[in-house]
C-alpha atoms as a PDB file:
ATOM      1  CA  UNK A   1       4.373 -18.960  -6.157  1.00  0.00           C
ATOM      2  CA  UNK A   2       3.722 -15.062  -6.150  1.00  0.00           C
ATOM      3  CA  UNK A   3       6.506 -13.082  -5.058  1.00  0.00           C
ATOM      4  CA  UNK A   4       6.383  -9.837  -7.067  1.00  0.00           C
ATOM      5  CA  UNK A   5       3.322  -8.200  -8.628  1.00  0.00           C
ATOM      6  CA  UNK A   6       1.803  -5.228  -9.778  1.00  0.00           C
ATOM      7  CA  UNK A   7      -0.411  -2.574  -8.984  1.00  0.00           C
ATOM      8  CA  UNK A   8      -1.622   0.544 -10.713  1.00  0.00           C
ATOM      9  CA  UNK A   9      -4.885   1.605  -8.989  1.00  0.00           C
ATOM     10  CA  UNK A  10      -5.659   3.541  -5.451  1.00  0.00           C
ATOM     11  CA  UNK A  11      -7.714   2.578  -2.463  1.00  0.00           C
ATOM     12  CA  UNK A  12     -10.166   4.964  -3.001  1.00  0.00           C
ATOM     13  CA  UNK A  13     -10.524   4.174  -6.782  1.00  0.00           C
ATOM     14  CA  UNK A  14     -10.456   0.424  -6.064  1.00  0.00           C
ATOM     15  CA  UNK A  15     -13.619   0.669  -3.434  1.00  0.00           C
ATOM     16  CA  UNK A  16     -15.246   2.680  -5.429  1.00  0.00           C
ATOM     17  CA  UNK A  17     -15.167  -0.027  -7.998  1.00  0.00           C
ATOM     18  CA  UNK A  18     -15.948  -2.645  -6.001  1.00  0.00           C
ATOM     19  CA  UNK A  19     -18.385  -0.997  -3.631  1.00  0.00           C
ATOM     20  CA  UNK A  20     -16.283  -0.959  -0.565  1.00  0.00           C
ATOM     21  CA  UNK A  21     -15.520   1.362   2.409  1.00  0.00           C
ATOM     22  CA  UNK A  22     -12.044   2.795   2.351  1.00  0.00           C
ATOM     23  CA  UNK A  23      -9.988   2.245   5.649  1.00  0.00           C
ATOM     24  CA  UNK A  24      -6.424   3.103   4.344  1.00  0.00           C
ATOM     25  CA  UNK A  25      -5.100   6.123   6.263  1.00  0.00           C
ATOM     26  CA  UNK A  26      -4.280   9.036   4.739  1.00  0.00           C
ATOM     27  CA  UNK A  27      -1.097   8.838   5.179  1.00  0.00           C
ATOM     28  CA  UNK A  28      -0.584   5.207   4.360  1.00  0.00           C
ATOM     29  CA  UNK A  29      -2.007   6.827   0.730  1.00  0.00           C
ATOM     30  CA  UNK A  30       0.458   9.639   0.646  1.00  0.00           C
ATOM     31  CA  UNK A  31       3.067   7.704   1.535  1.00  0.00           C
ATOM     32  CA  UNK A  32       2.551   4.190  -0.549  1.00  0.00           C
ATOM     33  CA  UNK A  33      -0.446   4.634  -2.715  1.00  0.00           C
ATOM     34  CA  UNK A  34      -0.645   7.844  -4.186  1.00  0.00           C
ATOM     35  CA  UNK A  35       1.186   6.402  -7.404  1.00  0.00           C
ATOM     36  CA  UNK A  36       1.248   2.951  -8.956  1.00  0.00           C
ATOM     37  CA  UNK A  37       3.334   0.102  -7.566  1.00  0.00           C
ATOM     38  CA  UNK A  38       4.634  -1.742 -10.468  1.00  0.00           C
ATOM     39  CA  UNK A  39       7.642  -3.501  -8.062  1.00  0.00           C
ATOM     40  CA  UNK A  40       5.767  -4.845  -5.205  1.00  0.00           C
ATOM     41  CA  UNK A  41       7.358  -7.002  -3.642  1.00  0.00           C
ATOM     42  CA  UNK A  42       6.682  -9.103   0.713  1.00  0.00           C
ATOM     43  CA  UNK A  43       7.193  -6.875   3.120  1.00  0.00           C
ATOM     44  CA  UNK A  44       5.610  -3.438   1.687  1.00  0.00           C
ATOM     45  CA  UNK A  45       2.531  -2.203   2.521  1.00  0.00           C
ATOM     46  CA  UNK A  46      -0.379  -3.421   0.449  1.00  0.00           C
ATOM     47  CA  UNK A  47      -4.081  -3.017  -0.408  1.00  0.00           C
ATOM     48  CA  UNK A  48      -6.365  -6.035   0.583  1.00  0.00           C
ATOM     49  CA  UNK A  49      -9.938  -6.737   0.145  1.00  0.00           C
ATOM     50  CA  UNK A  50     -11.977  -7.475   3.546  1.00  0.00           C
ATOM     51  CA  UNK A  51     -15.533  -8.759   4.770  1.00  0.00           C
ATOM     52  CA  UNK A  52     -15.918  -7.368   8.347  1.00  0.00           C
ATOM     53  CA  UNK A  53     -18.541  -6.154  11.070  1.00  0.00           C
ATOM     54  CA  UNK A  54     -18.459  -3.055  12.756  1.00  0.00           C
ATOM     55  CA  UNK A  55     -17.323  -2.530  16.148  1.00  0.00           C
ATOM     56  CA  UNK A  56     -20.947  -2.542  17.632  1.00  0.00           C
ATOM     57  CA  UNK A  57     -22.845  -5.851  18.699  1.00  0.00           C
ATOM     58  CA  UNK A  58     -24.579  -7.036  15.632  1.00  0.00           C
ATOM     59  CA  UNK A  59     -24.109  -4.947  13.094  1.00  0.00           C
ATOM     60  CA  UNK A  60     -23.936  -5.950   9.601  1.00  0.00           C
ATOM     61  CA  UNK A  61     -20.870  -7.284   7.570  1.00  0.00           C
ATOM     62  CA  UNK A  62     -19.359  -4.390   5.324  1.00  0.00           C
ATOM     63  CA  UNK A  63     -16.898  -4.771   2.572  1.00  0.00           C
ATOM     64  CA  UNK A  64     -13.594  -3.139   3.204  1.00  0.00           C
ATOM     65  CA  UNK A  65     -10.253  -2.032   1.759  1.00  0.00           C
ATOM     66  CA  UNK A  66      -7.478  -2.064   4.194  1.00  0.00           C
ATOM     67  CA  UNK A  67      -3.853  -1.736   4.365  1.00  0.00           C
ATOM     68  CA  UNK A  68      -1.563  -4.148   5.267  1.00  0.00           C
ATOM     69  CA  UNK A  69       2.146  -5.412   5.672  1.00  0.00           C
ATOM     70  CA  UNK A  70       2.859  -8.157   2.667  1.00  0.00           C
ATOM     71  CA  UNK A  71       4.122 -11.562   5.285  1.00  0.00           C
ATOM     72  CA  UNK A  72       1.772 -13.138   7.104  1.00  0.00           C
ATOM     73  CA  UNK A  73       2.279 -12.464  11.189  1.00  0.00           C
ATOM     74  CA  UNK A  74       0.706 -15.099  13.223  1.00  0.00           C
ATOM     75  CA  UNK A  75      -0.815 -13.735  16.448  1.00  0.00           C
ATOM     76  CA  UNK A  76       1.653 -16.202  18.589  1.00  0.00           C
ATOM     77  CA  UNK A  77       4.798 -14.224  16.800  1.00  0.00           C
ATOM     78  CA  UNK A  78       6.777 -13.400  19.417  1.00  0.00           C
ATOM     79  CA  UNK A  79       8.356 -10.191  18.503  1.00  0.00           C
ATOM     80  CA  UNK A  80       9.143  -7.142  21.450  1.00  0.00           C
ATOM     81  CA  UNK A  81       8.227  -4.826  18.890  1.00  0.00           C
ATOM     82  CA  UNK A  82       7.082  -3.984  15.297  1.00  0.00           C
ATOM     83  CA  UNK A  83      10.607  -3.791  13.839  1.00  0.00           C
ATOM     84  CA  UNK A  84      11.373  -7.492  15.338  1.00  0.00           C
ATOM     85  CA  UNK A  85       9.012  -8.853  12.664  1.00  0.00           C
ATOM     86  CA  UNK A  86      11.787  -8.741   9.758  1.00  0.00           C
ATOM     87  CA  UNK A  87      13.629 -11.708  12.214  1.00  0.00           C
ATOM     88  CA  UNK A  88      10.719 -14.351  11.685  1.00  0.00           C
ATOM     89  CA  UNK A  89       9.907 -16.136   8.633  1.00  0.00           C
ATOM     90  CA  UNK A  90       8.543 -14.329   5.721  1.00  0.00           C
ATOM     91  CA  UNK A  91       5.404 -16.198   5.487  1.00  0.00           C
ATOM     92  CA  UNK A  92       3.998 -14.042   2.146  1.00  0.00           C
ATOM     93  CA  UNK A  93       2.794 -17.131   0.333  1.00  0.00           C
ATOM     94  CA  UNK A  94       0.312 -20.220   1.913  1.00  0.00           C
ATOM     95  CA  UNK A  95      -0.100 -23.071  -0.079  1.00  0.00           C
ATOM     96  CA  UNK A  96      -4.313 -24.161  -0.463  1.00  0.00           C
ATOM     97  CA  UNK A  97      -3.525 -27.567  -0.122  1.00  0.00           C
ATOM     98  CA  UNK A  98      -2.706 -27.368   3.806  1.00  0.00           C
ATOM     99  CA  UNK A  99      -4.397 -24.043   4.929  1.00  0.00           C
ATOM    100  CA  UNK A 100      -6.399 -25.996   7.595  1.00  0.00           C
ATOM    101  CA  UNK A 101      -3.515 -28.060   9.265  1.00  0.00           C
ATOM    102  CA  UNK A 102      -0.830 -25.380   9.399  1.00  0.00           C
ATOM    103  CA  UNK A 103      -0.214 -23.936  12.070  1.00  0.00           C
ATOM    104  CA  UNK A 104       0.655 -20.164  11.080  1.00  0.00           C
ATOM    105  CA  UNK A 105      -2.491 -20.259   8.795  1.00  0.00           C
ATOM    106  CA  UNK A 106      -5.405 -22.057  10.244  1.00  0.00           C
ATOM    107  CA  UNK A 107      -6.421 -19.807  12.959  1.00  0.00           C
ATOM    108  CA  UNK A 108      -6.876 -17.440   9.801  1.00  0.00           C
ATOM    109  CA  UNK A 109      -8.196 -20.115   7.319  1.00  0.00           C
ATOM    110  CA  UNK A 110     -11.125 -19.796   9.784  1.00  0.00           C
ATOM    111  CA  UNK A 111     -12.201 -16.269   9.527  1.00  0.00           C
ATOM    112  CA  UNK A 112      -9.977 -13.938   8.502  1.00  0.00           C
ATOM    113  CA  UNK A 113     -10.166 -14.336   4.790  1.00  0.00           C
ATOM    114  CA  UNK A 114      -8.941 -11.536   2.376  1.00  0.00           C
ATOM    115  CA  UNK A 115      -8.516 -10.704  -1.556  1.00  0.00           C
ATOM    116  CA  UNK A 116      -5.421  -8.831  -2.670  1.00  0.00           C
ATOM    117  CA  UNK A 117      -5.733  -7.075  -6.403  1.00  0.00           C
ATOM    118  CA  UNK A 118      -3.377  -6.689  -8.481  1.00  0.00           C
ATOM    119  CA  UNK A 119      -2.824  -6.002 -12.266  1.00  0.00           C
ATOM    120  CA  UNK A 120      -0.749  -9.084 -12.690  1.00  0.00           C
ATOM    121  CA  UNK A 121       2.130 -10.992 -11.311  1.00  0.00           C
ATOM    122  CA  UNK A 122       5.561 -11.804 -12.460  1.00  0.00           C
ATOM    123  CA  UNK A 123       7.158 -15.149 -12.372  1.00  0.00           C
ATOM    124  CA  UNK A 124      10.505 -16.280 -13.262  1.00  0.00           C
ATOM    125  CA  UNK A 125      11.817 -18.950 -15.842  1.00  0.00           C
ATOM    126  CA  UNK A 126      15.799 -20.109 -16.373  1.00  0.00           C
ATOM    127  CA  UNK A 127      17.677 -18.531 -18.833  1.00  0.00           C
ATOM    128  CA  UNK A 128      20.885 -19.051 -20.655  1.00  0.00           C
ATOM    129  CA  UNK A 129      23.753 -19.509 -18.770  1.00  0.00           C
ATOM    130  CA  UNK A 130      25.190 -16.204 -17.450  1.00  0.00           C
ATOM    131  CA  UNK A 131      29.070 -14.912 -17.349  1.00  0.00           C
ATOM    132  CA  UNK A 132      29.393 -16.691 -14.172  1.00  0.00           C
ATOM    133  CA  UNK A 133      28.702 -20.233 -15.360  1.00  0.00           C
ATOM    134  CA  UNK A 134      24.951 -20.021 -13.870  1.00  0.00           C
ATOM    135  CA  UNK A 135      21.494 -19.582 -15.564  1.00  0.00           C
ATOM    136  CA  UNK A 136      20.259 -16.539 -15.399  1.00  0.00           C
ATOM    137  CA  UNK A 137      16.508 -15.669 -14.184  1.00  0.00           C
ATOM    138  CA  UNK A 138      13.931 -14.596 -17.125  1.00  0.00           C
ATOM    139  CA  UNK A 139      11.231 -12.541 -15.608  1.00  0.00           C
ATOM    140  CA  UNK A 140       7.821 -12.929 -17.511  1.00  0.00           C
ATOM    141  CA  UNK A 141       4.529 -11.082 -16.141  1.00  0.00           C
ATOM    142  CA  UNK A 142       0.766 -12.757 -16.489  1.00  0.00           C
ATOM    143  CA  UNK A 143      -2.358 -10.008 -16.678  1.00  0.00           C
ATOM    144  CA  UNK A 144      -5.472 -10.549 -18.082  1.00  0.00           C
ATOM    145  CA  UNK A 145      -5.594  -9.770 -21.687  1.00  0.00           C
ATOM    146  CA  UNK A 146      -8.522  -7.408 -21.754  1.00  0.00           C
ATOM    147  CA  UNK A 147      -6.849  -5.569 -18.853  1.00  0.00           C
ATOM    148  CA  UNK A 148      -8.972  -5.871 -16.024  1.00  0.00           C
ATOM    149  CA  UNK A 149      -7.822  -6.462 -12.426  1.00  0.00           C
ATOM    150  CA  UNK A 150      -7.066  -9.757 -10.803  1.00  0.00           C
ATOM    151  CA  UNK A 151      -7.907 -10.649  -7.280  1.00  0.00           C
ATOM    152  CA  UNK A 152      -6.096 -13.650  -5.311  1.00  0.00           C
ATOM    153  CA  UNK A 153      -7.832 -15.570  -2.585  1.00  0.00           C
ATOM    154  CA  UNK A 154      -5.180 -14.574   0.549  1.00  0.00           C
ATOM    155  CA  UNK A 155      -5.509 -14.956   4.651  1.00  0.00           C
ATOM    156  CA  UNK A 156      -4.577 -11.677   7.205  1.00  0.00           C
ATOM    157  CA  UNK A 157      -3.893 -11.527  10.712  1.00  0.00           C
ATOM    158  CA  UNK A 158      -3.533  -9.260  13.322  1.00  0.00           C
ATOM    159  CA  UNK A 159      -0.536  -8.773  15.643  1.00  0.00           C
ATOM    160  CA  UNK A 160       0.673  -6.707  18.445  1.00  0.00           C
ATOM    161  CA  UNK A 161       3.320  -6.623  21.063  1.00  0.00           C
ATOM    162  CA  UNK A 162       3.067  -8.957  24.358  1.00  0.00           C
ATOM    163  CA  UNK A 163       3.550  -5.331  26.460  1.00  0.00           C
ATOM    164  CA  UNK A 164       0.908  -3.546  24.016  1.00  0.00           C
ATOM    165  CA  UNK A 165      -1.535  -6.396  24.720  1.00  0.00           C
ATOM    166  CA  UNK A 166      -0.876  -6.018  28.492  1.00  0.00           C
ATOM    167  CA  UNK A 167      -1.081  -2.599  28.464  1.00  0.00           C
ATOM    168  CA  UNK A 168      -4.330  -2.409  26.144  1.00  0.00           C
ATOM    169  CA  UNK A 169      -2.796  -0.557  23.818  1.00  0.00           C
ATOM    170  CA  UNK A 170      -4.449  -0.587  20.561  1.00  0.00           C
ATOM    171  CA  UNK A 171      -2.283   1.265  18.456  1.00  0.00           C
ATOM    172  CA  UNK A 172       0.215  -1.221  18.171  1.00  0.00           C
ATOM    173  CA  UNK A 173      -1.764  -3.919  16.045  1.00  0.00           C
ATOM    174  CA  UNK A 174       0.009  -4.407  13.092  1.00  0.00           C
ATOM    175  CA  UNK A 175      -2.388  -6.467  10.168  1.00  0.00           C
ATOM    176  CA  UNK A 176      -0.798  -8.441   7.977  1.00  0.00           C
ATOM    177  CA  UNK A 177      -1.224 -11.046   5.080  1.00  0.00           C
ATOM    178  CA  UNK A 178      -0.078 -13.969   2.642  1.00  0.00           C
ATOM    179  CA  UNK A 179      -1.506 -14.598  -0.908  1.00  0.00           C
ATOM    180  CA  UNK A 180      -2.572 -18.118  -1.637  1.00  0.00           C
ATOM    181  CA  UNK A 181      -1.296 -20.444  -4.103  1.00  0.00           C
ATOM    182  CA  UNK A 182      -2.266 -23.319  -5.737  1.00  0.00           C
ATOM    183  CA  UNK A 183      -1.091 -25.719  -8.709  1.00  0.00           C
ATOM    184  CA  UNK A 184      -0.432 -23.736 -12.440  1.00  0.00           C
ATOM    185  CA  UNK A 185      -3.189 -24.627 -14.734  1.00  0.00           C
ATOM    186  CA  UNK A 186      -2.797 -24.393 -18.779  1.00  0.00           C
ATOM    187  CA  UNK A 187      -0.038 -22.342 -20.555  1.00  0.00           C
ATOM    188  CA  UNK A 188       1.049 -21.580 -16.720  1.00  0.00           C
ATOM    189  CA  UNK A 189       2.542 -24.540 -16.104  1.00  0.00           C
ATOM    190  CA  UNK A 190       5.301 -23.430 -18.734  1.00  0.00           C
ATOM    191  CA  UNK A 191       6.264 -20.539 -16.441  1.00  0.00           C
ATOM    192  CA  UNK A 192       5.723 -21.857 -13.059  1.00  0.00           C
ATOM    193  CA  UNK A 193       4.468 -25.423 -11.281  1.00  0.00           C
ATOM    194  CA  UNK A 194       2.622 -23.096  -8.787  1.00  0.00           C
ATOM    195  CA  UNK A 195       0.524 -19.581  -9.025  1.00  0.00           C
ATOM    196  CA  UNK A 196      -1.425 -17.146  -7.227  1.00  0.00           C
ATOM    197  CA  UNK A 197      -5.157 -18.179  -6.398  1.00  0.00           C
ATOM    198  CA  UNK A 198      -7.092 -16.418  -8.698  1.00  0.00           C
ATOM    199  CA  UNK A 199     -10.656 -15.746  -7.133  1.00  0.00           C
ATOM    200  CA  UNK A 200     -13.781 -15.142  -9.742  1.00  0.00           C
ATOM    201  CA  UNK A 201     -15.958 -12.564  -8.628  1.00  0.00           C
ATOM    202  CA  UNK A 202     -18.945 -14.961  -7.516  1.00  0.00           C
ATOM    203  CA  UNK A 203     -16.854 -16.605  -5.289  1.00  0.00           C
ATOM    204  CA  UNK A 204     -16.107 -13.316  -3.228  1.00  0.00           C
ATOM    205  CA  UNK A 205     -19.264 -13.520  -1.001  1.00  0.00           C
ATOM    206  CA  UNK A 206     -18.386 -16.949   0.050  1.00  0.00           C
ATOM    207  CA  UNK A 207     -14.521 -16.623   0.876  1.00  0.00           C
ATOM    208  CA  UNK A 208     -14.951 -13.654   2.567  1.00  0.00           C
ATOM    209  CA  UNK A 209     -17.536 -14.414   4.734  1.00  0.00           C
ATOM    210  CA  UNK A 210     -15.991 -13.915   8.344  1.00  0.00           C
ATOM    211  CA  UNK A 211     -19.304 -15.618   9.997  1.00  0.00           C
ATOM    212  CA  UNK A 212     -18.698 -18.451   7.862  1.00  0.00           C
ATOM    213  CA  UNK A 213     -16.217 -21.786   6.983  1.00  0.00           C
ATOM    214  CA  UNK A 214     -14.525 -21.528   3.808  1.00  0.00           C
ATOM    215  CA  UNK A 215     -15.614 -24.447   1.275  1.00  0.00           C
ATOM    216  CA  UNK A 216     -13.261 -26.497   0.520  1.00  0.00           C
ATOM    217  CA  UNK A 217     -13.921 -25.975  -3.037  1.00  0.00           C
ATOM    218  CA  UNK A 218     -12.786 -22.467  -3.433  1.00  0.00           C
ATOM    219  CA  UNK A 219      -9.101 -23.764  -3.013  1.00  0.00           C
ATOM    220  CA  UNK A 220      -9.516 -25.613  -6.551  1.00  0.00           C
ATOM    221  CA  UNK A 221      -6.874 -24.047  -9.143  1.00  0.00           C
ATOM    222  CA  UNK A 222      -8.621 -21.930 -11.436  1.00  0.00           C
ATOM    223  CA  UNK A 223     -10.448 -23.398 -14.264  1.00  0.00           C
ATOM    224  CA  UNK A 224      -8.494 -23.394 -17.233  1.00  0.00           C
ATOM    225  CA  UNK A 225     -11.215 -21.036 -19.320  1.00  0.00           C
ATOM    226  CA  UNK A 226      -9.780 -18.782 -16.650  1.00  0.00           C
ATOM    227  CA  UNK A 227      -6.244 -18.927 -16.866  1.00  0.00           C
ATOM    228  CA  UNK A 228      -6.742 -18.990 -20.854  1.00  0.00           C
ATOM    229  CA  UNK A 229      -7.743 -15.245 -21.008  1.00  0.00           C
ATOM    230  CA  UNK A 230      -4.130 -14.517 -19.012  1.00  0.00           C
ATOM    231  CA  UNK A 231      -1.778 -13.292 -21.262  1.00  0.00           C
ATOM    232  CA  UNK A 232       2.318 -14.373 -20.591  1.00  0.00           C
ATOM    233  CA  UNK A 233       4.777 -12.308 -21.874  1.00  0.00           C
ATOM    234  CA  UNK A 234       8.735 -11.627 -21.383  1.00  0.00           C
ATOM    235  CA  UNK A 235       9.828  -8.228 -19.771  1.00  0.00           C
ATOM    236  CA  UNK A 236      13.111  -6.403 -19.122  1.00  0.00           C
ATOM    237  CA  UNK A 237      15.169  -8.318 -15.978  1.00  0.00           C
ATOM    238  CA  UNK A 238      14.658  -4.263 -14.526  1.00  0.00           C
ATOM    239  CA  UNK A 239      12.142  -6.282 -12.027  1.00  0.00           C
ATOM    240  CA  UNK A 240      14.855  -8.254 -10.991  1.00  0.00           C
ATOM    241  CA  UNK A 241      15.637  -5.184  -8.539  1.00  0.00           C
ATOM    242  CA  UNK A 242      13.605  -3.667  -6.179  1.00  0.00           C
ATOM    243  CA  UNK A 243      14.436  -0.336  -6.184  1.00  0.00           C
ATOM    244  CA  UNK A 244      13.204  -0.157  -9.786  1.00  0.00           C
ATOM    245  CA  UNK A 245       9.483   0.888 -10.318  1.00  0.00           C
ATOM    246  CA  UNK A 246       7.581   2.231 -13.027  1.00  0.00           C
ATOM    247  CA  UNK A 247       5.838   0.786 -15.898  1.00  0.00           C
ATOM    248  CA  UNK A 248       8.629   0.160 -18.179  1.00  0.00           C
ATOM    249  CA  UNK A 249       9.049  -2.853 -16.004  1.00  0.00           C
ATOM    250  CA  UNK A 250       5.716  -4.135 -18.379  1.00  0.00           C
ATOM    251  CA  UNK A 251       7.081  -3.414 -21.397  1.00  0.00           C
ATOM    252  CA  UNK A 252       7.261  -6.565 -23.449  1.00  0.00           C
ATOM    253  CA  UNK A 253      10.215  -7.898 -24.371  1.00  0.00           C
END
């Protein structure tokens, strides 16, 4: 599973290196981007990676960066309002195995394909036992070793209010997404039975494709050449709370 990961780059800085168009706000920048996320956990505001047309008839498909809230919300989520959303499930992971048949992610399986980056992830492993009799949780963190970014295959979907969609109102749409995961491959599996989808770069064109079916054959776990150039290493339980953030949550233990 992926429920905490890292972050250390902008939106403009990230579509400039992937060739992108920047549609994060400027406020959604001062306000959640403007330093690195080292703690990021579902719920908070995150950077995804989008193939989309314009709003005119037949224009061409442009590669976008775009904020949005880290829990999938179906379009049938019946919520009176943005702040209702926290009631529902927190859908912020989809397992590939049955994109297509459930119901919260199909619709988005479809077309509405995304990539989230991130720096790495952290997973946790049971420790000794603690002063209360139980084991306590070991966070570890998996990066690439030669320190690039990683980007996991995810879904979006956009929401708004029953009254905003009667009323037209169109600045109620709240977008949204879930990371994918799949089963651990090599040294992973010592962590964690499951992980983030990571998605190689020549896959991009065909996942994001919004015109387009997915192939069935970019849900495959990585291949283990992959997953071999991830490093795994202990750090400090500080992760273990969200309020903490900054990079000494990376140190090695």
């Amino acid at each position: 599973m992926c429920g905490r990961y890292a972050v250390t780059t902008d939106p403009a800085r990230l579509a400039a290196e992937i060739d992108a168009r920047n549609e994060v706000s400027e406020h959604d920048v001062a306000e959640k981007f403007s330093t690195g996320n080292y703690n990021v956990a579902p719920t908070t505001t995150v950077m995804t990676v989008v193939d989309r047309h314009s709003r005119e008839p037949e224009s061409d498909v442009a590669r976008r960066i775009r904020a949005m809230r880290w829990g999938l919300v179906p379009p049938w989520t019946k919520a009176s309002s943005k702040d209702e959303l926290g009631k529902g499930p927190l859908l912020f992971n989809a397992r590939a195995e049955s994109l297509a048949e459930k119901p919260a992610f199909r619709s988005s399986f479809k077309s509405k394909r995304a990539l989230v980056p991130m720096d790495g992830w952290y997973e946790w492993k049971p420790g000794p036992n603690g002063p209360n009799g139980k084991p306590t949780k070991v966070p570890y963190f998996m990066s690439p070793e030669d320190g690039t970014r990683l980007f996991m295959g995810a879904l979006w979907a956009a929401w708004r209010p029953a009254q905003a969609r009667e009323a037209g109102d169109d600045s109620a749409w709240v977008s949204s997404t879930t990371i994918i995961t799949t089963d651990s491959v090599g040294a992973l599996t010592d962590v964690h039975h499951r992980m983030p989808l990571i998605m190689p770069f020549e896959h991009w064109d065909a996942w994001l494709d919004p015109d387009a079916p997915a192939d069935p054959a970019l849900l495959a776990p990585p291949a283990v050449e992959l997953v071999d150039r991830i490093t795994i290493r202990e750090v400090p339980p500080l992760v273990n709370r969200v309020a903490n953030n900054g990079p000494e949550l990376l140190d090695p233990v």
